[in-house]
C-alpha atoms as a PDB file:
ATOM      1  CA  UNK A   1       4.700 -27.265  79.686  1.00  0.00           C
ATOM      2  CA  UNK A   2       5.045 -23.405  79.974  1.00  0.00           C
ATOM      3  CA  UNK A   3       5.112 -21.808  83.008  1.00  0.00           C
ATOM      4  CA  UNK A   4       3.486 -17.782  82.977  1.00  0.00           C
ATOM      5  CA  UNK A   5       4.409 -15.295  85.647  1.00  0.00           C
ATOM      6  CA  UNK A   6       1.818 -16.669  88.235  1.00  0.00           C
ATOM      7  CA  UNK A   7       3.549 -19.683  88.088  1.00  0.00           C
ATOM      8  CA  UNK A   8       7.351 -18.883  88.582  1.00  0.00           C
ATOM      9  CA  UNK A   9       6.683 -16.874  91.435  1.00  0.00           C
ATOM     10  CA  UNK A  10       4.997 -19.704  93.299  1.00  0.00           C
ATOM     11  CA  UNK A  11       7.990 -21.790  92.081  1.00  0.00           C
ATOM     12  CA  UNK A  12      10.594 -19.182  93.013  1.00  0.00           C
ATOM     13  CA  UNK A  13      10.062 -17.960  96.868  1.00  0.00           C
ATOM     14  CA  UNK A  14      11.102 -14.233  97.447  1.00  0.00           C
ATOM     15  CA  UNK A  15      13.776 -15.035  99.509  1.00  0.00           C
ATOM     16  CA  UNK A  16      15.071 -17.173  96.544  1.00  0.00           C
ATOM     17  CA  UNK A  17      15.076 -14.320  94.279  1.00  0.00           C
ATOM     18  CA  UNK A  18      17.007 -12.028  96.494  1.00  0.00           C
ATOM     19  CA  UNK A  19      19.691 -14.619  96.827  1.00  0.00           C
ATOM     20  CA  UNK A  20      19.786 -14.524  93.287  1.00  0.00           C
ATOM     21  CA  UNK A  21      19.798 -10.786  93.089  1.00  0.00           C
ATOM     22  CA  UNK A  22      22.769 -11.238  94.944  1.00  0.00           C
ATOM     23  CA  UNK A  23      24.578 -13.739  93.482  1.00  0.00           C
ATOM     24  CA  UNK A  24      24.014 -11.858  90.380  1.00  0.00           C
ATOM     25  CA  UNK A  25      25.579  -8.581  91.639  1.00  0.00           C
ATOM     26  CA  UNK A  26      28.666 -10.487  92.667  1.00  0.00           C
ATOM     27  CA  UNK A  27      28.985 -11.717  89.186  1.00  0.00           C
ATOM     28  CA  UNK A  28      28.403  -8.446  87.527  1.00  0.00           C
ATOM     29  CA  UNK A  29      30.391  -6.371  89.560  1.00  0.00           C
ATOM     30  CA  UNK A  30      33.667  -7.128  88.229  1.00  0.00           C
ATOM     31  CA  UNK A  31      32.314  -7.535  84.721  1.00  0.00           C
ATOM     32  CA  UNK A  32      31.008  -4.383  84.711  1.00  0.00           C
ATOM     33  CA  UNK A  33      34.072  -2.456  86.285  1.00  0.00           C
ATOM     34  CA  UNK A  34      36.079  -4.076  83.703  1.00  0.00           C
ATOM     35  CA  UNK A  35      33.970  -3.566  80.665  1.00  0.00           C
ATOM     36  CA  UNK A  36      34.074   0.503  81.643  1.00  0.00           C
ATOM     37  CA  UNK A  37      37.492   0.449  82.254  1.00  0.00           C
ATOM     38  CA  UNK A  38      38.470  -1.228  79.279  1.00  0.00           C
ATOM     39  CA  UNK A  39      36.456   1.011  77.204  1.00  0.00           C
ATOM     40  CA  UNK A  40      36.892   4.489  78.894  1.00  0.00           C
ATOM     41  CA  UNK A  41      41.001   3.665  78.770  1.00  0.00           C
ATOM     42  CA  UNK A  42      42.627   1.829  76.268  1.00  0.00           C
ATOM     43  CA  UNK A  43      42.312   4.228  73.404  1.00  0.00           C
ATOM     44  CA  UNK A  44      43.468   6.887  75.445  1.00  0.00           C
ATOM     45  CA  UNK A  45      46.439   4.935  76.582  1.00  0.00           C
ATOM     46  CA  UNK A  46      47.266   3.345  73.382  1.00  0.00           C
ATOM     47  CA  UNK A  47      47.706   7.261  72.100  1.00  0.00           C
ATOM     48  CA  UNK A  48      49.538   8.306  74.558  1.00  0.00           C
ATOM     49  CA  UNK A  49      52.042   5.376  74.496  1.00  0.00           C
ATOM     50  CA  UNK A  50      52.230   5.894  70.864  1.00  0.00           C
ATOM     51  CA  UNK A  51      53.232   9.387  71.439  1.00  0.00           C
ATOM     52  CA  UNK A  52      56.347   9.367  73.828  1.00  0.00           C
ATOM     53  CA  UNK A  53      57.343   6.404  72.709  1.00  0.00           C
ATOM     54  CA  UNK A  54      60.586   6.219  70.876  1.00  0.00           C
ATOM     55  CA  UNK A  55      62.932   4.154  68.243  1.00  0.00           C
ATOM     56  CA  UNK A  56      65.455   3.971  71.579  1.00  0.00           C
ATOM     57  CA  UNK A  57      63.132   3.425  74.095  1.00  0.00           C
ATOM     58  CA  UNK A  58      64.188   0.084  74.909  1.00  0.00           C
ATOM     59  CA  UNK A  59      67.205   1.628  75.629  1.00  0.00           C
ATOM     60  CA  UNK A  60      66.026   3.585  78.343  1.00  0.00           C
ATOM     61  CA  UNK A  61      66.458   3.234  82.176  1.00  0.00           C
ATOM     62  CA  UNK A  62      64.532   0.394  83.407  1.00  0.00           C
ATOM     63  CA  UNK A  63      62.653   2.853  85.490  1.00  0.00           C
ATOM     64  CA  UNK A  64      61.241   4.657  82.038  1.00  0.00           C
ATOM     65  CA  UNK A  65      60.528   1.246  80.346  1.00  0.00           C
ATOM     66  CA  UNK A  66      58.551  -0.145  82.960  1.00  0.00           C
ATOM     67  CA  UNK A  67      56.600   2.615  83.812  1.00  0.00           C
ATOM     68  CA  UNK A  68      55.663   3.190  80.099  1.00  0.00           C
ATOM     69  CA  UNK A  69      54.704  -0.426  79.604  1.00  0.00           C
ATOM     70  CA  UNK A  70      52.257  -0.123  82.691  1.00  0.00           C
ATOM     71  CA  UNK A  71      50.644   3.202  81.558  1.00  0.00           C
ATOM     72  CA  UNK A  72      50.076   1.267  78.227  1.00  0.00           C
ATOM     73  CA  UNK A  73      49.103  -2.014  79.191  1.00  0.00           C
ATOM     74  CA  UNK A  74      48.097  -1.368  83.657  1.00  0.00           C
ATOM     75  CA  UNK A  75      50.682  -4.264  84.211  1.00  0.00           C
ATOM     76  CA  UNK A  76      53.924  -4.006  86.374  1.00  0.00           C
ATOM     77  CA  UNK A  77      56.696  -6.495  84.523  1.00  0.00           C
ATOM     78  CA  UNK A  78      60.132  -6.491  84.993  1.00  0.00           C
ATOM     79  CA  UNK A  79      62.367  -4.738  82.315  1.00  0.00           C
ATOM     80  CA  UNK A  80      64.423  -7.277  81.406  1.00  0.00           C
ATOM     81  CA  UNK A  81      61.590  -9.072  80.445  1.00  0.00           C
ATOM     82  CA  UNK A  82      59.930  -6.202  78.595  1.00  0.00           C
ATOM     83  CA  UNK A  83      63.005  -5.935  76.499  1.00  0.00           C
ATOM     84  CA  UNK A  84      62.988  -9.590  75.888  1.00  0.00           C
ATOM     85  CA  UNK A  85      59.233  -9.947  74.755  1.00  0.00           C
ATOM     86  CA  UNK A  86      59.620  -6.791  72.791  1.00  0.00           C
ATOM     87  CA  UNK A  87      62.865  -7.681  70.509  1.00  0.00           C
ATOM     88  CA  UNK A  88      60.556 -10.780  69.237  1.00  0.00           C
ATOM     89  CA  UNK A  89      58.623 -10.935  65.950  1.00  0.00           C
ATOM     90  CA  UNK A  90      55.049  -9.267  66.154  1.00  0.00           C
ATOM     91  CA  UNK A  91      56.168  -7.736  69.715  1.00  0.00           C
ATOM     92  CA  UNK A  92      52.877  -5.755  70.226  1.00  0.00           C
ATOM     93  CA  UNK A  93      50.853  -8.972  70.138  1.00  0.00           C
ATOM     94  CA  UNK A  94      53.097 -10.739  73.082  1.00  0.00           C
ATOM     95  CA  UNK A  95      53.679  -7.358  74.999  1.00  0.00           C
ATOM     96  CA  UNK A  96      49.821  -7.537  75.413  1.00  0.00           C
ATOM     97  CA  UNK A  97      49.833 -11.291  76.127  1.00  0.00           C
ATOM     98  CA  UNK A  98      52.368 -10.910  78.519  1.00  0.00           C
ATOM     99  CA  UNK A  99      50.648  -8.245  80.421  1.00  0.00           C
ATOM    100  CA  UNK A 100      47.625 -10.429  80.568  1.00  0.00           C
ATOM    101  CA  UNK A 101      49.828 -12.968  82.426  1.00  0.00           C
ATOM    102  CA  UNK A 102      52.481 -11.027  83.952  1.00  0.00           C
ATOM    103  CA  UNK A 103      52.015 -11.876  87.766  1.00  0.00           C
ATOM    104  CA  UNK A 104      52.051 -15.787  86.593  1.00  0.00           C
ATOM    105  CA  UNK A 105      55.372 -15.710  84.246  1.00  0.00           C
ATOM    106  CA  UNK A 106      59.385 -14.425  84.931  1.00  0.00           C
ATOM    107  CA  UNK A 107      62.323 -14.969  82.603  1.00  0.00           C
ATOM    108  CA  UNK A 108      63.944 -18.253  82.747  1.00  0.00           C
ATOM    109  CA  UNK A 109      67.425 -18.465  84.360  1.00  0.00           C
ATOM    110  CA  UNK A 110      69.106 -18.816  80.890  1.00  0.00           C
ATOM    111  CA  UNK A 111      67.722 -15.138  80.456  1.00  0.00           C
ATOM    112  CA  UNK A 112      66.307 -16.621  76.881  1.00  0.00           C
ATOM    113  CA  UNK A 113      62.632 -17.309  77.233  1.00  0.00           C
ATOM    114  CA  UNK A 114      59.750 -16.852  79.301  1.00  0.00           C
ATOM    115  CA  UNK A 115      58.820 -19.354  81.732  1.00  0.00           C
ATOM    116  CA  UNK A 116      56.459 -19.986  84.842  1.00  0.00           C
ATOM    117  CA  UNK A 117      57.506 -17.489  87.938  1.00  0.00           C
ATOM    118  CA  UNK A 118      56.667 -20.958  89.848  1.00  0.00           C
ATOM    119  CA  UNK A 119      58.413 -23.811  88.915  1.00  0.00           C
ATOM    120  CA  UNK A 120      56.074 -26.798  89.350  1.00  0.00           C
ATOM    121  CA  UNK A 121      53.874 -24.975  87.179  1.00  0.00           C
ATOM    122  CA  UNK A 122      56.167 -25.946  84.289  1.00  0.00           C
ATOM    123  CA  UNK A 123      55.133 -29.477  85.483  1.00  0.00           C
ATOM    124  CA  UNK A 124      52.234 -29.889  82.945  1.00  0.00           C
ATOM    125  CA  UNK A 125      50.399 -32.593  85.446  1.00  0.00           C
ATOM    126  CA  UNK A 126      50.789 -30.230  88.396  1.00  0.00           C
ATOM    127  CA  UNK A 127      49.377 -27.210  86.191  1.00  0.00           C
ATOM    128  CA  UNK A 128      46.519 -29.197  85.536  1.00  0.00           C
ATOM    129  CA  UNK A 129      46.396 -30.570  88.875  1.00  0.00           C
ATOM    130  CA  UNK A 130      46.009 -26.733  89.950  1.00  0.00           C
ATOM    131  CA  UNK A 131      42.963 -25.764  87.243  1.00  0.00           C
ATOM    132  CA  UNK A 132      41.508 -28.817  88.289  1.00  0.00           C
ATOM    133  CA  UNK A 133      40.747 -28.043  92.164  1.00  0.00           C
ATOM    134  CA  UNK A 134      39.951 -24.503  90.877  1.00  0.00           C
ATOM    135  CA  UNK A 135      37.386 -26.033  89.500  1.00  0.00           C
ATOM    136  CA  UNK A 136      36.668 -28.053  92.324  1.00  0.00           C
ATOM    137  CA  UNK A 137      36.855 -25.456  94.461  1.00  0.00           C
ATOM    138  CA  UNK A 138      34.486 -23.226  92.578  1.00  0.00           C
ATOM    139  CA  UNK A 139      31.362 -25.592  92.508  1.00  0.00           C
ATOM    140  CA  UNK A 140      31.661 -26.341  96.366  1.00  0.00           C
ATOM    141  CA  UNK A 141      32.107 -23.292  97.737  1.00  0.00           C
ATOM    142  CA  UNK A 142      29.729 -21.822  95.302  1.00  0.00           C
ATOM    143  CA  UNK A 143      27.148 -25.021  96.043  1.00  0.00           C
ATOM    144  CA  UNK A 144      27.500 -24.033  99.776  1.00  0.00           C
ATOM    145  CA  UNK A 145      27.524 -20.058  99.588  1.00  0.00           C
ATOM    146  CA  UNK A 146      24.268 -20.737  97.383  1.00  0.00           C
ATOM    147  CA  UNK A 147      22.276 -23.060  99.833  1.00  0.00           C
ATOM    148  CA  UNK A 148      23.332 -20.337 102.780  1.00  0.00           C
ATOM    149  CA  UNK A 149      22.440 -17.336 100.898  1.00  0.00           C
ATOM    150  CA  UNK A 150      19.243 -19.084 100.567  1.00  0.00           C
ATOM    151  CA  UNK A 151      18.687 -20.293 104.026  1.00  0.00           C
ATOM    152  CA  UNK A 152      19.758 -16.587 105.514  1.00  0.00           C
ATOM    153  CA  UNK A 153      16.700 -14.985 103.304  1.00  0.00           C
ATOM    154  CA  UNK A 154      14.166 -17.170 103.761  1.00  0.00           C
ATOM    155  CA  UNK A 155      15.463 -16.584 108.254  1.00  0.00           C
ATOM    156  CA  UNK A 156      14.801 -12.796 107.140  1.00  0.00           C
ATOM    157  CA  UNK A 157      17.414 -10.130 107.546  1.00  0.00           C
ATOM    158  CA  UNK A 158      17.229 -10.116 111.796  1.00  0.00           C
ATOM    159  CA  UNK A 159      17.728 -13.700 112.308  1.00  0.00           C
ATOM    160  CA  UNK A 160      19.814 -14.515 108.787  1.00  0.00           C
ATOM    161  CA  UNK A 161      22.114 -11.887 107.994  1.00  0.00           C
ATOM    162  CA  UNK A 162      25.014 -13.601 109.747  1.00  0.00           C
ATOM    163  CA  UNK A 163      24.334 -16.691 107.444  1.00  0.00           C
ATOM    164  CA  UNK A 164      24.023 -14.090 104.544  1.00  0.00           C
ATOM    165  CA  UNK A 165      27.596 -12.675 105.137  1.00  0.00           C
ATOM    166  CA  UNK A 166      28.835 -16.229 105.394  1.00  0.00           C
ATOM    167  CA  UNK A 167      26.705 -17.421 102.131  1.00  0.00           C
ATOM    168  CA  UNK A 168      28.106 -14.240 100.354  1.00  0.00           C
ATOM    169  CA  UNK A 169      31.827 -15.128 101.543  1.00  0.00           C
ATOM    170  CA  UNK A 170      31.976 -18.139 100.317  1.00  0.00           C
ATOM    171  CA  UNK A 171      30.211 -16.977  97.095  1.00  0.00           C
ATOM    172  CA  UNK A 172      32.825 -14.516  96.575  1.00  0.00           C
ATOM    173  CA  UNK A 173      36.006 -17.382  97.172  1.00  0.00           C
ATOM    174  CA  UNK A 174      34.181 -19.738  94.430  1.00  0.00           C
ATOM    175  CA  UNK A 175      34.537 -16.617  92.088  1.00  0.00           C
ATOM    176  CA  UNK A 176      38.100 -15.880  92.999  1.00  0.00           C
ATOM    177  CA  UNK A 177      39.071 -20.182  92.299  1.00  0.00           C
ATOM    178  CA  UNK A 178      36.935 -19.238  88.604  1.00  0.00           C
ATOM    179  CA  UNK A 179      38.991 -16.656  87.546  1.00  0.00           C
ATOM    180  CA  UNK A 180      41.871 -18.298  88.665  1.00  0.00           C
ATOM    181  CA  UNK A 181      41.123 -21.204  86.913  1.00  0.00           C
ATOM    182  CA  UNK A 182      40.456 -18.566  84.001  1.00  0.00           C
ATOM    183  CA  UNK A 183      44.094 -17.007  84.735  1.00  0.00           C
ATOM    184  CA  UNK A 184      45.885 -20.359  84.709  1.00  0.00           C
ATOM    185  CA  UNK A 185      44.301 -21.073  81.198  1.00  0.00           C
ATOM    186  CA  UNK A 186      44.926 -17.428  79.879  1.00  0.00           C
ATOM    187  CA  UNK A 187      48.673 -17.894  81.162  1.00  0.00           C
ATOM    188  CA  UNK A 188      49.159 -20.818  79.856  1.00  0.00           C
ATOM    189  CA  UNK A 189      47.992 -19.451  76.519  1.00  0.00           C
ATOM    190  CA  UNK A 190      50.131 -16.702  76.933  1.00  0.00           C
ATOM    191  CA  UNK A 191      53.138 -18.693  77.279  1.00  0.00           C
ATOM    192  CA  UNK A 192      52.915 -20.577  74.249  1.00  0.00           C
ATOM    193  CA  UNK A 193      52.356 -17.186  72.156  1.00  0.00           C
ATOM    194  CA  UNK A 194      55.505 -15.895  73.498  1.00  0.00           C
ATOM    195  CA  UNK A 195      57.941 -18.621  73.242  1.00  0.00           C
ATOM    196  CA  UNK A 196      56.214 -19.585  70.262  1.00  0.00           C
ATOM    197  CA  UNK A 197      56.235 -23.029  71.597  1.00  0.00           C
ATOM    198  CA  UNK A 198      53.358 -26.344  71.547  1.00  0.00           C
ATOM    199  CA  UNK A 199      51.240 -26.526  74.350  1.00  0.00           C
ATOM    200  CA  UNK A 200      52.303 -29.739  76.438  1.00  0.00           C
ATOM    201  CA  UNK A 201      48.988 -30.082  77.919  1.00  0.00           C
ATOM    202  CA  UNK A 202      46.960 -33.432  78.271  1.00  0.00           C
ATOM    203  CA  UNK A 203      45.784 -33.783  74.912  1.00  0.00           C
ATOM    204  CA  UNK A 204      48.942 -32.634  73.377  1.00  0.00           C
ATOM    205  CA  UNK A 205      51.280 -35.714  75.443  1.00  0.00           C
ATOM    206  CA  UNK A 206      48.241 -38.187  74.637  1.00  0.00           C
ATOM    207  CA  UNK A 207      48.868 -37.487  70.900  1.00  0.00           C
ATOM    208  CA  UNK A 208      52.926 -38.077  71.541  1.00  0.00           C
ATOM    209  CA  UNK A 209      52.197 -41.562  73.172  1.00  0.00           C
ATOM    210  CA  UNK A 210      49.883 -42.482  70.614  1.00  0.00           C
ATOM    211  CA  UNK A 211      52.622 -41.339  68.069  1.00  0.00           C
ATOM    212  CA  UNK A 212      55.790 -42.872  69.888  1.00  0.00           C
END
């Protein structure tokens, strides 16, 4: 069955398609921002980097190293850990991964490798424990910010803009527990690229029982 344009809109009420509109600004917002920034700055930054930096820079105060680091990749890390990541094999590739990460991972107390900057995330079941109520979290409060968003537009903009502001709240937490979810994975990632170690996630000790 095919439905023309007569059709949908009968289906799809108008206040239903300005929760949507909505919904879909939240979304795009953020992917937007960071689609221009990304663009508009990281071949001007990459340049620049390129052009002060120097064969001793590593050398330099910690001051000057982390500075330089955040102008090239907009993270603030620690210099001990810059000068960690960076005296590895293919150091450009982890400096970037790191970056990506850098408010989720420290050095370790060995001073040796990189490691979670909270320590029950190390716990593989706790770190899954964590992405999995992200997840959780995402589809209710994004079920419930959905069906309010809704309700407050068909009450009209008088009687349901305080269920609006609530509906858009809540929409706004479910996308802050999906891109945390996203950061956990991303982290997680990250941290086996830099050590250079196997993921211990759920598939990974599943294979080591079946093994042992």
């Amino acid at each position: 069955m095919t439905l023309d344009a007569t059709e949908i809109s009968r289906v799809v009420k108008d206040g239903d398609l300005i929760a949507m509109a909505m919904l879909a600004g939240l979304a795009a917002a953020p992917l937007v921002k960071g689609l221009f920034a990304l663009i508009a700055t990281r071949r001007q930054r990459r340049k620049e980097f390129l052009e002060f930096w120097k064969a001793d820079s590593l050398e330099s105060s910690n001051l000057w190293l982390e500075e330089a680091i955040q102008h090239r990749y907009g993270a603030s890390i620690p210099a001990e850990l810059i000068r960690h990541v960076a005296r590895l094999s293919w150091p450009s590739k982890r400096l970037r991964r790191l970056a990506m990460s850098a408010e989720f991972l420290q050095m370790d107390e060995t001073g040796q490798a990189v490691t979670w900057s909270k320590k029950r995330r190390a716990n593989a079941f706790w770190l899954e424990v964590e992405m999995v109520m992200s997840v959780v979290g995402y589809v209710a409060l994004a079920a419930l910010g959905v069906a309010l968003i809704i309700t407050g537009s068909r009450q009209g903009l008088g009687e349901g803009l305080t269920t609006l502001a609530y509906g858009g709240i809540l929409a706004s937490l479910a996308c802050a527990a999906f891109m945390h979810f996203i950061s956990l994975i991303e982290a997680r990632s990250s941290l086996v690229v830099i050590n250079d170690a196997p993921r211990k996630g759920l598939w990974y000790r599943v294979k080591e029982k079946l093994s042992g």
